[in-house]
Protein backbone atom coordinates (compact mmCIF):
# COMPACT_ATOMS: atom_id res chain seq x y z
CA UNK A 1 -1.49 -68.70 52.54
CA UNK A 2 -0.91 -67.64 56.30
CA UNK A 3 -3.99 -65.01 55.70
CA UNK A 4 -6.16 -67.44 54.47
CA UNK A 5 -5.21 -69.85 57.81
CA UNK A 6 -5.82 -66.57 60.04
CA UNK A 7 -9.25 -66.35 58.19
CA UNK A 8 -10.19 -70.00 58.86
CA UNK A 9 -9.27 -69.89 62.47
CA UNK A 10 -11.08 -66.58 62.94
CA UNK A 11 -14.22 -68.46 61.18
CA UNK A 12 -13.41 -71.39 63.03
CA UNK A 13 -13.73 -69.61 66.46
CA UNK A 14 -16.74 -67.21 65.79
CA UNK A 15 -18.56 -70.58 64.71
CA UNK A 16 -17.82 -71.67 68.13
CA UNK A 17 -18.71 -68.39 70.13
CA UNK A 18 -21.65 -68.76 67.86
CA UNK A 19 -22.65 -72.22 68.98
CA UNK A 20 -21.41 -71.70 72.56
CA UNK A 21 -23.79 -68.80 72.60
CA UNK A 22 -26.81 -70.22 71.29
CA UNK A 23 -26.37 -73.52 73.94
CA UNK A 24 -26.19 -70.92 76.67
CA UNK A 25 -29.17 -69.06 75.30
CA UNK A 26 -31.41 -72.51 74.67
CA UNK A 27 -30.15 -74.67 77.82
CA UNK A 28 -28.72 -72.30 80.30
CA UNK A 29 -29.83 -68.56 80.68
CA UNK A 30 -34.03 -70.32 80.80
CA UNK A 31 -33.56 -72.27 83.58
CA UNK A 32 -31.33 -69.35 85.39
CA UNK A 33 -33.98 -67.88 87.56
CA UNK A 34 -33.43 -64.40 89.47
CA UNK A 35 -34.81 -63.64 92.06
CA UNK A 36 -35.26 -59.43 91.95
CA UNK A 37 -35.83 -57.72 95.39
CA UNK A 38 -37.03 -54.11 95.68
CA UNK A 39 -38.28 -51.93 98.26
CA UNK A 40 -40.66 -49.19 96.81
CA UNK A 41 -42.23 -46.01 98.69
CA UNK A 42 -46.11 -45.67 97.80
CA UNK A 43 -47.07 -42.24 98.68
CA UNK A 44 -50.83 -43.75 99.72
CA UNK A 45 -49.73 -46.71 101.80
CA UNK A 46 -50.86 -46.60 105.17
CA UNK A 47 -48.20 -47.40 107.96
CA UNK A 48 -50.38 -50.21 108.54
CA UNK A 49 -49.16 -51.30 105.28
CA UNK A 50 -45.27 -51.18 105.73
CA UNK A 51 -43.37 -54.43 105.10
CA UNK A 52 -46.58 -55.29 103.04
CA UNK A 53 -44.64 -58.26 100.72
CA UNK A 54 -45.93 -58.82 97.30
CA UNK A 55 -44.09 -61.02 95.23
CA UNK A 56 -44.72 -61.15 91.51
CA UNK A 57 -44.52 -63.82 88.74
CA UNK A 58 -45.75 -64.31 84.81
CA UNK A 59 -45.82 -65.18 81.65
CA UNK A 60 -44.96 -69.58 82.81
CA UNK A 61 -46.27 -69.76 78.96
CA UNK A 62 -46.31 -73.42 80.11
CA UNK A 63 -45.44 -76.37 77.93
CA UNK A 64 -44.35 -79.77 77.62
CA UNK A 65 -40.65 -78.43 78.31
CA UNK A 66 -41.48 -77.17 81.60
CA UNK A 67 -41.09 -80.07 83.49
CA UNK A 68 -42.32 -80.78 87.15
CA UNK A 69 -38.81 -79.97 89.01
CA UNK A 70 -38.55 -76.29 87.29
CA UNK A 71 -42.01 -75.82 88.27
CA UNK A 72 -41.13 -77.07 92.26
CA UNK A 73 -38.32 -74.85 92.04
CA UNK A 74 -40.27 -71.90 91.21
CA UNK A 75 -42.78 -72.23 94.00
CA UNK A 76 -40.03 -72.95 96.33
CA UNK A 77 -38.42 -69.39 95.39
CA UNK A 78 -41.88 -67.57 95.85
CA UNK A 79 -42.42 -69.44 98.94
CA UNK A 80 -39.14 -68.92 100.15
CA UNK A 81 -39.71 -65.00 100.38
CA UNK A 82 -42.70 -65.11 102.52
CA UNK A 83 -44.95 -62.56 100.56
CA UNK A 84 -47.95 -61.20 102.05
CA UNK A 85 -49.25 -61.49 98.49
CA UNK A 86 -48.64 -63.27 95.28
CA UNK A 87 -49.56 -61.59 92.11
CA UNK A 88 -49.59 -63.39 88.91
CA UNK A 89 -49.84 -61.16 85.59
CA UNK A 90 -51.29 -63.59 83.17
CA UNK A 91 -50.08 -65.69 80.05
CA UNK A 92 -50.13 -69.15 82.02
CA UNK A 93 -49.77 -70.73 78.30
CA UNK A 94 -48.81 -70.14 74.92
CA UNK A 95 -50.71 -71.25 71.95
CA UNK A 96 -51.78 -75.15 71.86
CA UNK A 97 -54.22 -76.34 74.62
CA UNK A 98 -53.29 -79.92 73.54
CA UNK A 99 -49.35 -79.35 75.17
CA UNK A 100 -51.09 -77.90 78.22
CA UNK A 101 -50.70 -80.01 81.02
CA UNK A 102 -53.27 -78.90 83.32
CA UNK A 103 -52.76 -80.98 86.16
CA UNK A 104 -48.74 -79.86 86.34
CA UNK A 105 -50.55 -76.59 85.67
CA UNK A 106 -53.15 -76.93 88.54
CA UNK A 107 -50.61 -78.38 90.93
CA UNK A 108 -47.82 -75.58 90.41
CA UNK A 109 -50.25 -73.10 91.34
CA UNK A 110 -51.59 -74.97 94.56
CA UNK A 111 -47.96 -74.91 95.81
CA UNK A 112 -48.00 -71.00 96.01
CA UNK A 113 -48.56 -69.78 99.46
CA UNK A 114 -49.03 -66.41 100.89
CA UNK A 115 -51.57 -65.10 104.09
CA UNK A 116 -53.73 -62.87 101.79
CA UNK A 117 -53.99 -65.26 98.91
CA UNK A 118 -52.76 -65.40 95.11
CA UNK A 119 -54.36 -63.22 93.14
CA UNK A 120 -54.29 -63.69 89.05
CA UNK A 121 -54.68 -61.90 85.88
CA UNK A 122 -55.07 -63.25 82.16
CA UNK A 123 -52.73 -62.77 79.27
CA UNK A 124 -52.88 -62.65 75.22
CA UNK A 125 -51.73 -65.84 75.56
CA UNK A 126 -53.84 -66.84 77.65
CA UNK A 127 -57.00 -65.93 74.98
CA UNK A 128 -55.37 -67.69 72.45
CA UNK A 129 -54.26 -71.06 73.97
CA UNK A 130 -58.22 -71.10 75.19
CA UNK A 131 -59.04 -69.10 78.20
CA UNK A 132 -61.82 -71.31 79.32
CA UNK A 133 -59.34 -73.82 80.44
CA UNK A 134 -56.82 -71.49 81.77
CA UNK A 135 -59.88 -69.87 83.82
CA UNK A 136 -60.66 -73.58 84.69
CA UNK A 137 -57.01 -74.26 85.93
CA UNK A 138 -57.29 -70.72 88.14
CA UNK A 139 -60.11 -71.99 89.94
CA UNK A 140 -59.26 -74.91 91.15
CA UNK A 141 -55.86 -74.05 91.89
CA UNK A 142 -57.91 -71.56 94.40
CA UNK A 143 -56.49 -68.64 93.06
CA UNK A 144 -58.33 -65.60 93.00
CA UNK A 145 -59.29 -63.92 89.32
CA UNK A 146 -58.77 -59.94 89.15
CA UNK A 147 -60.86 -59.30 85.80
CA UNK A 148 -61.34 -55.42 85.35
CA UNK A 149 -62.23 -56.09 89.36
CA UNK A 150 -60.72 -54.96 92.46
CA UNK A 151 -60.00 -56.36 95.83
CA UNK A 152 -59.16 -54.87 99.47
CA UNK A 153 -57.02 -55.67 101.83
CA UNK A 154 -57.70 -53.91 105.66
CA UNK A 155 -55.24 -53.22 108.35
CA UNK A 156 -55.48 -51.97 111.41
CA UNK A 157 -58.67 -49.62 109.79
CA UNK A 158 -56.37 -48.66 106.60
CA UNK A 159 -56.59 -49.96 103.37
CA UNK A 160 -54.59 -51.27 100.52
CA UNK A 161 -56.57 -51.83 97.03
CA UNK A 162 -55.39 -54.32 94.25
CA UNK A 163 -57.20 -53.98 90.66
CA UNK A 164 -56.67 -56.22 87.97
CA UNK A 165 -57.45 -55.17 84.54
CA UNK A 166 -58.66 -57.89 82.06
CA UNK A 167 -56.17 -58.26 78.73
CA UNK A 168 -55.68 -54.89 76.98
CA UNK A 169 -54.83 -56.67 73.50
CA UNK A 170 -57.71 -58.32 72.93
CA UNK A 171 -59.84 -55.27 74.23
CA UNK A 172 -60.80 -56.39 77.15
CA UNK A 173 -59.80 -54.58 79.75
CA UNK A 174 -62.28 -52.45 81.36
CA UNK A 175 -60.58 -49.60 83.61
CA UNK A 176 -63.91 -47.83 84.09
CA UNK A 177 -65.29 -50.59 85.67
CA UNK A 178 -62.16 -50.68 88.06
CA UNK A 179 -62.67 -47.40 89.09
CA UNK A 180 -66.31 -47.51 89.38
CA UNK A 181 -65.51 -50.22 92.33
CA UNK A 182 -62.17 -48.57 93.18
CA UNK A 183 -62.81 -46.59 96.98
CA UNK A 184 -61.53 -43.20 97.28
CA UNK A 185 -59.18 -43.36 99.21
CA UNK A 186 -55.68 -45.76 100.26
CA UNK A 187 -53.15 -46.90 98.09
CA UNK A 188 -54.03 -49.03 94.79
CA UNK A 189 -51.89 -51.15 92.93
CA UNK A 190 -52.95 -52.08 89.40
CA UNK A 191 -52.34 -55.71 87.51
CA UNK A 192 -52.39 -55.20 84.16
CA UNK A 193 -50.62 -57.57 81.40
CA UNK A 194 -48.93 -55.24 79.30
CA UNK A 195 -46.77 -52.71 80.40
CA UNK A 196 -47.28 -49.92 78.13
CA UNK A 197 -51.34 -49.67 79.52
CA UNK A 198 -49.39 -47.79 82.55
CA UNK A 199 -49.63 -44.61 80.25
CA UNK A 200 -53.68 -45.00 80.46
CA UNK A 201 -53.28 -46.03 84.31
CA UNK A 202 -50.89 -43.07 85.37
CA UNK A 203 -53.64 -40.93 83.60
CA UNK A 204 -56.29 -41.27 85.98
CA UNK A 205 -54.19 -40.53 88.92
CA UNK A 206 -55.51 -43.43 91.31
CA UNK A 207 -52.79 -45.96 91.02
CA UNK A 208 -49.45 -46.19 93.00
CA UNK A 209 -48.16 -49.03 91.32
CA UNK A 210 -48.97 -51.18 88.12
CA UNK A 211 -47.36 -54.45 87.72
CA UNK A 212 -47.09 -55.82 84.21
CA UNK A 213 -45.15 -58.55 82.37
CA UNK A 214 -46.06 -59.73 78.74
CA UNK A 215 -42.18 -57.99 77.02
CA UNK A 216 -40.26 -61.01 78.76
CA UNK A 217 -37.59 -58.33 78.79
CA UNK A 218 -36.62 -58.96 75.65
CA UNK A 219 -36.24 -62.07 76.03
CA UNK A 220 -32.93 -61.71 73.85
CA UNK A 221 -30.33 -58.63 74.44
CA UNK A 222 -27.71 -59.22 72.12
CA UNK A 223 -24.12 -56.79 73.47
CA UNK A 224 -24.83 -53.59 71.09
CA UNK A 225 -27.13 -54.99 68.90
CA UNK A 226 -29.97 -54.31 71.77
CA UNK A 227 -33.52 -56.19 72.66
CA UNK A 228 -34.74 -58.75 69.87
CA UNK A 229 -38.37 -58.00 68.59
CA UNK A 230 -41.00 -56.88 71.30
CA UNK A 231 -44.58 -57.65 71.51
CA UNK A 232 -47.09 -55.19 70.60
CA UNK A 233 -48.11 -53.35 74.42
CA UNK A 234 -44.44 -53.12 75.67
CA UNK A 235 -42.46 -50.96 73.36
CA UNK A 236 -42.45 -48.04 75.98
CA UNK A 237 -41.69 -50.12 79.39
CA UNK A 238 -39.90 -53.32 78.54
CA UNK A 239 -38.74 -54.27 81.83
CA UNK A 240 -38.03 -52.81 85.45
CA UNK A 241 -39.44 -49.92 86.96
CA UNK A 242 -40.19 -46.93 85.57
CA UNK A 243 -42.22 -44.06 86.77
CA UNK A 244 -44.89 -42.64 84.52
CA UNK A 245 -46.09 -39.35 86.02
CA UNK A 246 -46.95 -39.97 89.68
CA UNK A 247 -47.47 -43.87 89.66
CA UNK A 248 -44.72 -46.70 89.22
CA UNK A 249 -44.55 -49.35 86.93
CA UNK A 250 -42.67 -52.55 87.20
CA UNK A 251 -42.28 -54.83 84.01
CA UNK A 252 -41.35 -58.27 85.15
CA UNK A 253 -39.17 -60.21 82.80
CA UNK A 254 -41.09 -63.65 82.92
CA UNK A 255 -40.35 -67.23 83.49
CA UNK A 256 -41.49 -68.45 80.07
CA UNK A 257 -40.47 -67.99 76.90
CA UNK A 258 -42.56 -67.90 73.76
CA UNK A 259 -41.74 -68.57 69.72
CA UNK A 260 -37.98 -69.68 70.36
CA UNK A 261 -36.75 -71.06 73.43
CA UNK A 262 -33.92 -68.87 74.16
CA UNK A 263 -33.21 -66.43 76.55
CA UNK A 264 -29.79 -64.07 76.53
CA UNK A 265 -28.88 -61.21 78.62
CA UNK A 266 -32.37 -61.51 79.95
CA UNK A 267 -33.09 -64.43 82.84
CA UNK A 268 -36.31 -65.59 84.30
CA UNK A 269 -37.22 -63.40 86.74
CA UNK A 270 -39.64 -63.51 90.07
CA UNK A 271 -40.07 -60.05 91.68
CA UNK A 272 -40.20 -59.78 95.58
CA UNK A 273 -41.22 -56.16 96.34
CA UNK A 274 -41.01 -54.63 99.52
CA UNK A 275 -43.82 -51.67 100.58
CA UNK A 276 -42.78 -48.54 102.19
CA UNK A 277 -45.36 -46.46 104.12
CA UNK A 278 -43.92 -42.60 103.61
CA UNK A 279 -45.06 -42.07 107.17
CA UNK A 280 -43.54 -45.32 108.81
């Protein structure tokens, strides 16, 4: 009999961790942002370059539960850091145009500030919500749209090249026509959805830094059980940085989340990196 009560109360309390857990996951951990600071040494920055700020966010996959405050308290964070640059890497929504609020949308975007602009990439997501209207929303939010195009940035004489790559998984993404338009010379940073292109990237020797999103981390890391399923694109570089031959590659972890609304082990994240000029 005293077994059998041990058994109930060991039930009893794993039912609780259990439901404990899952309330953490659904209503805490998604609305936990972090706020990830780096400093990172590009061998082809130009001293004119060092400081350079660019602060990274993806993957809002917004929907009717991202409500206006989250939204102000995400722009406050970028804002906060003073980037030089704001770079986001695509999947603005998830699936249903018809829960896409594109004037919260819009006006999130609008809020972002930085001296050299907001530049933007498009997602999977992105292509199947409908990427007309998420092009729309870029637009007249003012941001700038980095599809398998390139833009430069001039110092002092020196440059500093950013590329964006259009969405590898539904085939669009077009690095020849990146490096057709790509100069020579000065350091390049690539935006490019899904992580896992940085093996294509690194290949062609040109890019310091690719900066990718789209594996939300995980989005669940259960204690010794490891990441939950990841998307196809980011089974290689799931989150972080990496190096892949002579370029870097930074995964960030999202804001969103897609399919359930959990996250565990894995917060939002917005990435504030820091550029180091070897000769500085």
């Amino acid at each position: 009999m005293a077994s059998r009560r041990r058994l109930g109360r060991i039930v009893a309390g794993a039912g609780m961790i259990g439901a404990g857990g899952l309330l953490y996951a659904r209503e805490v951990e998604p609305r936990w942002l972090e706020v990830v600071r780096l400093e990172l040494t590009l061998p082809r920055l130009a001293a004119a370059f060092d400081g350079y700020r660019v602060l990274q966010i993806g993957d809002l996959h917004l929907d009717d539960w991202s409500r206006p405050a989250r939204l102000e308290k995400i722009s406050t964070l970028v804002n906060a850091e003073r980037p030089d640059l704001v770079a986001v890497t695509g999947d603005f929504a998830s699936y249903s145009a018809e829960r896409l609020d594109t004037e919260r949308l819009v006006g999130a975007l609008r809020r972002l500030r930085a001296p050299d602009g907001v530049l933007a990439i498009l997602g999977n997501h992105d292509y199947l919500t409908d990427v007309k209207l998420i092009r729309r929303c870029i637009r007249e939010a003012g941001l700038t749209e980095l599809l398998n195009e390139v833009v430069t940035y001039t110092r002092d004489g020196s440059d500093l090249h950013v590329a964006g790559v259009d969405d590898v998984m539904e085939g669009r993404s077009r690095l020849d026509l990146v490096l057709k338009n790509l100069p020579a010379s000065g350091a390049a940073i690539l935006l490019a959805h899904e992580p896992d292109f940085a093996d294509v990237a690194a290949a062609t020797r040109r890019f310091d830094l690719q900066l990718s999103g789209h594996s939300h981390g995980g989005q669940v890391r259960i204690p010794l059980l490891g990441r939950a399923v990841l998307p196809p694109f980011s089974q290689r570089y799931t989150r972080g940085l990496r190096r892949v031959g002579g370029m870097l590659v930074y995964t960030n972890r999202g804001l969103g989340t897609v399919h359930a609304r959990l996250r565990f082990g894995c917060r939002p994240e917005i990435t504030a990196l820091t550029l180091r000029s070897p000769g500085a």
